[in-house]
N, C-alpha and C. Protein backbone atom coordinates (compact mmCIF):
# COMPACT_ATOMS: atom_id res chain seq x y z
N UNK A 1 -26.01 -8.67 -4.71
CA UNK A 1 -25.35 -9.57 -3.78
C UNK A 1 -24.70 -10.69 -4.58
N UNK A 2 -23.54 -11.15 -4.60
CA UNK A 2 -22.63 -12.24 -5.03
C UNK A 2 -22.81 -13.05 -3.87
N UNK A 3 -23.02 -14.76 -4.60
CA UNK A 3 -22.84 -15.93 -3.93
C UNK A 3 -21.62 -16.29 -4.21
N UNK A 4 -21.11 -16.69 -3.40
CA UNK A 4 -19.28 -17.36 -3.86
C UNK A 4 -19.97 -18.72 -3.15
N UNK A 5 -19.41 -19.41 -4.45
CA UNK A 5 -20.07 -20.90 -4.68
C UNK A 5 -18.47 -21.64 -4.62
N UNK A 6 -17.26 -20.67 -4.57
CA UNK A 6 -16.27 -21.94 -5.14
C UNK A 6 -15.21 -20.98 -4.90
N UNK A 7 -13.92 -21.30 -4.76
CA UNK A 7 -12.53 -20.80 -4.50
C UNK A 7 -12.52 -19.81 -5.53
N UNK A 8 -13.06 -18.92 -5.95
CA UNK A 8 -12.74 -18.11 -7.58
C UNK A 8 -12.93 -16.39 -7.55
N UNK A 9 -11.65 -15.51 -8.09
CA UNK A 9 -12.01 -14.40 -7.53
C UNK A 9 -13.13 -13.82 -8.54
N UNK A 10 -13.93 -13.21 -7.88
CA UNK A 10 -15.24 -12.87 -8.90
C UNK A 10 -14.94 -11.42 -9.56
N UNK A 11 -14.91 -11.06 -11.12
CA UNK A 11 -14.59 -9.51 -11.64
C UNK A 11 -15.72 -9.14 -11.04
N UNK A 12 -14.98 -7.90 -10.84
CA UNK A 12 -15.37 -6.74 -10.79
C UNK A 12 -15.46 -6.10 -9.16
N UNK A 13 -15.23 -7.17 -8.30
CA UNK A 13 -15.27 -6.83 -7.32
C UNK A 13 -14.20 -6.29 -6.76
N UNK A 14 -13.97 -5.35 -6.49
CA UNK A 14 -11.85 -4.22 -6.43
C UNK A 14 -12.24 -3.73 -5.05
N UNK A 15 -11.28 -3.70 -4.02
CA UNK A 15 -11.05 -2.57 -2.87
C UNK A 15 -11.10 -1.25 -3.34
N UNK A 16 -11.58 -0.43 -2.44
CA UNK A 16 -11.36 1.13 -2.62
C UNK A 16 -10.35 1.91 -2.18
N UNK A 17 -9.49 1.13 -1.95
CA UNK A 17 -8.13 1.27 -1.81
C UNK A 17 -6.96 0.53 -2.75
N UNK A 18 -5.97 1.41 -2.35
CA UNK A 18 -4.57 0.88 -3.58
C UNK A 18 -4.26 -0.09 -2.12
N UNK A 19 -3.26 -1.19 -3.09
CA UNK A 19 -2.62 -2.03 -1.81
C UNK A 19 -1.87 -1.63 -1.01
N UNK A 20 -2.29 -1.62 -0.15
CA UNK A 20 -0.95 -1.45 1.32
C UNK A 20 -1.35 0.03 2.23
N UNK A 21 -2.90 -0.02 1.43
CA UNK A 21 -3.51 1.88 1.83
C UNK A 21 -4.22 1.16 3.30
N UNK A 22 -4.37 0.29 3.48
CA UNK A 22 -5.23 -0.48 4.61
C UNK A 22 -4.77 -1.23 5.99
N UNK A 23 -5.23 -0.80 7.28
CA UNK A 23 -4.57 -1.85 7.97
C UNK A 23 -5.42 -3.01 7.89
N UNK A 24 -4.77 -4.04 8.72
CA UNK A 24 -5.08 -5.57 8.62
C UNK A 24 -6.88 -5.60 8.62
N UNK A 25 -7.22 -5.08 9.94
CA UNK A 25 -8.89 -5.18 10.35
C UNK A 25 -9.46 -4.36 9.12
N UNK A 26 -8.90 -3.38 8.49
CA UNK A 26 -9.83 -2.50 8.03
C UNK A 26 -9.68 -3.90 6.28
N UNK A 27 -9.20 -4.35 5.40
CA UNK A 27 -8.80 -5.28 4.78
C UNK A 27 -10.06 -6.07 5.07
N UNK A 28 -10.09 -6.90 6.04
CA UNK A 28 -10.85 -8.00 6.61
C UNK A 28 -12.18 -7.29 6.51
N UNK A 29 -12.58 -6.48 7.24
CA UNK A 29 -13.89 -5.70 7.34
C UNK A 29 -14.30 -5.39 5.40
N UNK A 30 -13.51 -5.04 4.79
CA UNK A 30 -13.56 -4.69 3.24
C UNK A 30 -13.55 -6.10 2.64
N UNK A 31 -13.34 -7.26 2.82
CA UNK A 31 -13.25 -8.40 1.96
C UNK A 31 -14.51 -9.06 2.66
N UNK A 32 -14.60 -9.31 3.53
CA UNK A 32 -16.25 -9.27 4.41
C UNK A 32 -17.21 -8.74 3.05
N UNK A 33 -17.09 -7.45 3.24
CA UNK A 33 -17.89 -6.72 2.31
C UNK A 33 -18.27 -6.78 0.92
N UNK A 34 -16.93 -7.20 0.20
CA UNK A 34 -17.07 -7.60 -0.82
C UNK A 34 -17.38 -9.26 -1.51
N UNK A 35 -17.32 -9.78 0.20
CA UNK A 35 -18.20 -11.48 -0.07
C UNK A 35 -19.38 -11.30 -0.31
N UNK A 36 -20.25 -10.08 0.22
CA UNK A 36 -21.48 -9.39 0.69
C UNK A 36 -21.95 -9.98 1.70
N UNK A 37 -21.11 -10.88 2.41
CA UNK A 37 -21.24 -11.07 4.47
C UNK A 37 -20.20 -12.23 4.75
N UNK A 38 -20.02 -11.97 6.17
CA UNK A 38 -19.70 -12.48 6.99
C UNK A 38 -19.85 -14.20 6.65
N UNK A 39 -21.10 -14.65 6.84
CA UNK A 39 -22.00 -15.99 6.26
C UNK A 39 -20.95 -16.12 4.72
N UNK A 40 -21.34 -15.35 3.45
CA UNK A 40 -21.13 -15.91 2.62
C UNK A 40 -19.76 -16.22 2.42
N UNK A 41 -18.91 -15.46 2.79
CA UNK A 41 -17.69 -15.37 2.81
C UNK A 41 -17.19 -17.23 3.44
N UNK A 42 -17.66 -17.17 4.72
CA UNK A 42 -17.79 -18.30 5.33
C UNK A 42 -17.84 -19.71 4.74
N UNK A 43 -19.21 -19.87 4.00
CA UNK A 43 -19.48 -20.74 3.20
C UNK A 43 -18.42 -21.00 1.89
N UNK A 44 -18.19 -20.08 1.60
CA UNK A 44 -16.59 -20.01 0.79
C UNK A 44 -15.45 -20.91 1.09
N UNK A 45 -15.19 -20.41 2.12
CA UNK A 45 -13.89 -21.29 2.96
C UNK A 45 -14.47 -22.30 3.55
N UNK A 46 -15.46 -22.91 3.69
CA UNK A 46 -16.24 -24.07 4.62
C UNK A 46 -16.21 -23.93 6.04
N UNK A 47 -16.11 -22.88 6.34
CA UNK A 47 -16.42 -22.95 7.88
C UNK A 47 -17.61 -22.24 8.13
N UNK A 48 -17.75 -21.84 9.73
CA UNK A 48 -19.16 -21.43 10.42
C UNK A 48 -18.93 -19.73 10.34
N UNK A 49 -19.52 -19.18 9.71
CA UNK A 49 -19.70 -17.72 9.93
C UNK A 49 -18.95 -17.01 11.40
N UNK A 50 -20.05 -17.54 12.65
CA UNK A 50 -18.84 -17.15 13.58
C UNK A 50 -17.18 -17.40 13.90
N UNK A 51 -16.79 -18.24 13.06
CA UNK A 51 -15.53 -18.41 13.17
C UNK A 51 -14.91 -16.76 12.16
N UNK A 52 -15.68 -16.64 11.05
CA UNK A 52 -15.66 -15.52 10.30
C UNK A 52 -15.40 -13.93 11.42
N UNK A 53 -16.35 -14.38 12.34
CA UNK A 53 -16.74 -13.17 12.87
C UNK A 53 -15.93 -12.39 14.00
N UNK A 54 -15.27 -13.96 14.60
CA UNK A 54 -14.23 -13.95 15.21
C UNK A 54 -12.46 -13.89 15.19
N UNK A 55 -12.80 -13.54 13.98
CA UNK A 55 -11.32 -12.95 13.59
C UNK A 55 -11.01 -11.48 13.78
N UNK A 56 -9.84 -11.41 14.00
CA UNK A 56 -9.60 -9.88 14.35
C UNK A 56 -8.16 -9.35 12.78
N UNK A 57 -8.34 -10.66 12.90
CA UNK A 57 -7.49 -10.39 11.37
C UNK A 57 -7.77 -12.21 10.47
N UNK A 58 -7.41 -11.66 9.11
CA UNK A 58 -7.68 -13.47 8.50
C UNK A 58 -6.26 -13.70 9.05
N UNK A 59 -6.55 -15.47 9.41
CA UNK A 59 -5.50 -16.29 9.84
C UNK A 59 -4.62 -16.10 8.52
N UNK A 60 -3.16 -16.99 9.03
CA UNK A 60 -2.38 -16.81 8.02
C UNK A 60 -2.67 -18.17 6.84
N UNK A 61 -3.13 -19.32 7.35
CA UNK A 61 -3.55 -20.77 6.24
C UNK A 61 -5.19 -20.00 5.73
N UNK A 62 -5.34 -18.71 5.66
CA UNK A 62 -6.73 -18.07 4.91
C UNK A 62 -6.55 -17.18 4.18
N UNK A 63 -5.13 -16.59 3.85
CA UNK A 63 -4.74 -15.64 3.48
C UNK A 63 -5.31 -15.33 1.17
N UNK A 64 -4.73 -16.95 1.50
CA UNK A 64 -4.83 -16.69 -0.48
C UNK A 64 -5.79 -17.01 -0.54
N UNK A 65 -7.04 -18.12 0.04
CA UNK A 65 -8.29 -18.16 -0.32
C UNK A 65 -9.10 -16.64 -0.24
N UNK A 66 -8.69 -15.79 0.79
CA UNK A 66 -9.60 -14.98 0.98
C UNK A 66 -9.16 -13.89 -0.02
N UNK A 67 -8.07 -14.09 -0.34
CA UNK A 67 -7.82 -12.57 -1.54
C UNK A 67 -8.33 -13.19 -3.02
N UNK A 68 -8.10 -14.41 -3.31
CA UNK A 68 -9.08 -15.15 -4.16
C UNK A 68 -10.24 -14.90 -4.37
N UNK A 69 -11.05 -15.19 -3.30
CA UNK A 69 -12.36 -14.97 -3.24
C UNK A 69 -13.14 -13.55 -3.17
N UNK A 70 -12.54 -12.46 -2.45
CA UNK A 70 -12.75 -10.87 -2.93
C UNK A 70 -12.11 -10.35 -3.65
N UNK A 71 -10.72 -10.41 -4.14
CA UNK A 71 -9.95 -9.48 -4.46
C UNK A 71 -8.98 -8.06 -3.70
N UNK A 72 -9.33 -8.61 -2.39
CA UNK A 72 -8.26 -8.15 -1.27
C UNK A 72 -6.96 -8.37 -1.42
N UNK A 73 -6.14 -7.86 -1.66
CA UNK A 73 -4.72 -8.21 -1.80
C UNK A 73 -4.29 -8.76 -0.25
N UNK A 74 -3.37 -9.78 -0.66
CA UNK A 74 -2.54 -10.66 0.37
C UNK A 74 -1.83 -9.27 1.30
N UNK A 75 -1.15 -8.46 0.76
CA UNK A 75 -0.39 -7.77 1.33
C UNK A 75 -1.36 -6.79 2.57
N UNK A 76 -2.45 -6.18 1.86
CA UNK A 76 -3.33 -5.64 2.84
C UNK A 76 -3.48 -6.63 3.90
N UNK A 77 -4.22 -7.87 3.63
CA UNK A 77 -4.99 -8.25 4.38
C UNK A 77 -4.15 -8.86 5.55
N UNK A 78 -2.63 -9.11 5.46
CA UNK A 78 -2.12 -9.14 6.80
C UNK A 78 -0.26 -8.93 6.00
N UNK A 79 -0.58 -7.42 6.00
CA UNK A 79 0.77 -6.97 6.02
C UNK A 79 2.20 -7.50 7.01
N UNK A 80 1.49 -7.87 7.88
CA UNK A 80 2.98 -8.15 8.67
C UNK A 80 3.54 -9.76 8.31
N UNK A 81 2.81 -10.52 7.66
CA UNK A 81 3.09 -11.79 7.28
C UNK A 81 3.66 -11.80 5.68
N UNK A 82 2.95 -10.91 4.74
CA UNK A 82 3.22 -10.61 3.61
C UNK A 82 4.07 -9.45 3.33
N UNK A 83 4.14 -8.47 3.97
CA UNK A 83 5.10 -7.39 3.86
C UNK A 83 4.38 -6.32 3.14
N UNK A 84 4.73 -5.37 2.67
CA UNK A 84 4.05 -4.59 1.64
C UNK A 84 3.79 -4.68 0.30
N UNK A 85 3.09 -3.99 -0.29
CA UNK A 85 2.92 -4.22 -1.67
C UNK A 85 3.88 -4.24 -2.50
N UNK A 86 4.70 -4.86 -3.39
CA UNK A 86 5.81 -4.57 -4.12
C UNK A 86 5.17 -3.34 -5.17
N UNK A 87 6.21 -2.82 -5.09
CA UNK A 87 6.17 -1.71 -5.99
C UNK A 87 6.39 -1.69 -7.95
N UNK A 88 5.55 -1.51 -8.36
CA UNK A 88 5.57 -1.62 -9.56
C UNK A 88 6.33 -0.51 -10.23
N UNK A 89 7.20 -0.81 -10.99
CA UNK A 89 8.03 0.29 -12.21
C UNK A 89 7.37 0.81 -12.95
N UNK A 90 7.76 1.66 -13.02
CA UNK A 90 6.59 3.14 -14.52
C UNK A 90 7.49 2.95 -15.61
């Protein structure tokens, strides 16, 4: 279990998905996961867990703390505000 003590994305913690493989809820539910809860995640951003719980997607003023803090990409976690993943050149 990881404590997130501070705005900082922690190694090693990666989605099991490539960016842009996810919709919005499924993102949120996966960065949840990789806070290792709801609560810790919470305590992260300074608010109350149920405010956590009550999202159906992260707001848009939560967007870079929360990809910060798991390693959720911005683009997953609310594609329609960020757009898709830019595509990288080979």
């Amino acid at each position: 279990m990881y404590r997130l003590s501070s705005l900082a994305y922690i190694p090693g913690i990666r989605s099991d998905h490539p960016a842009g493989a996810m919709t919005n809820k499924e993102a949120l539910t996966q960065a949840i996961k990789n806070a290792g809860s709801a609560s810790a995640l919470a305590r992260a951003l300074g608010i109350t867990p149920s405010a956590v719980l009550l999202w159906k997607e992260v707001p848009a003023g939560r967007i870079v703390d929360v990809e910060r803090l798991t390693g959720i990409s911005r683009f997953d976690l609310r594609s329609d505000i960020c757009g898709p993943a830019p595509v990288q050149a080979a």
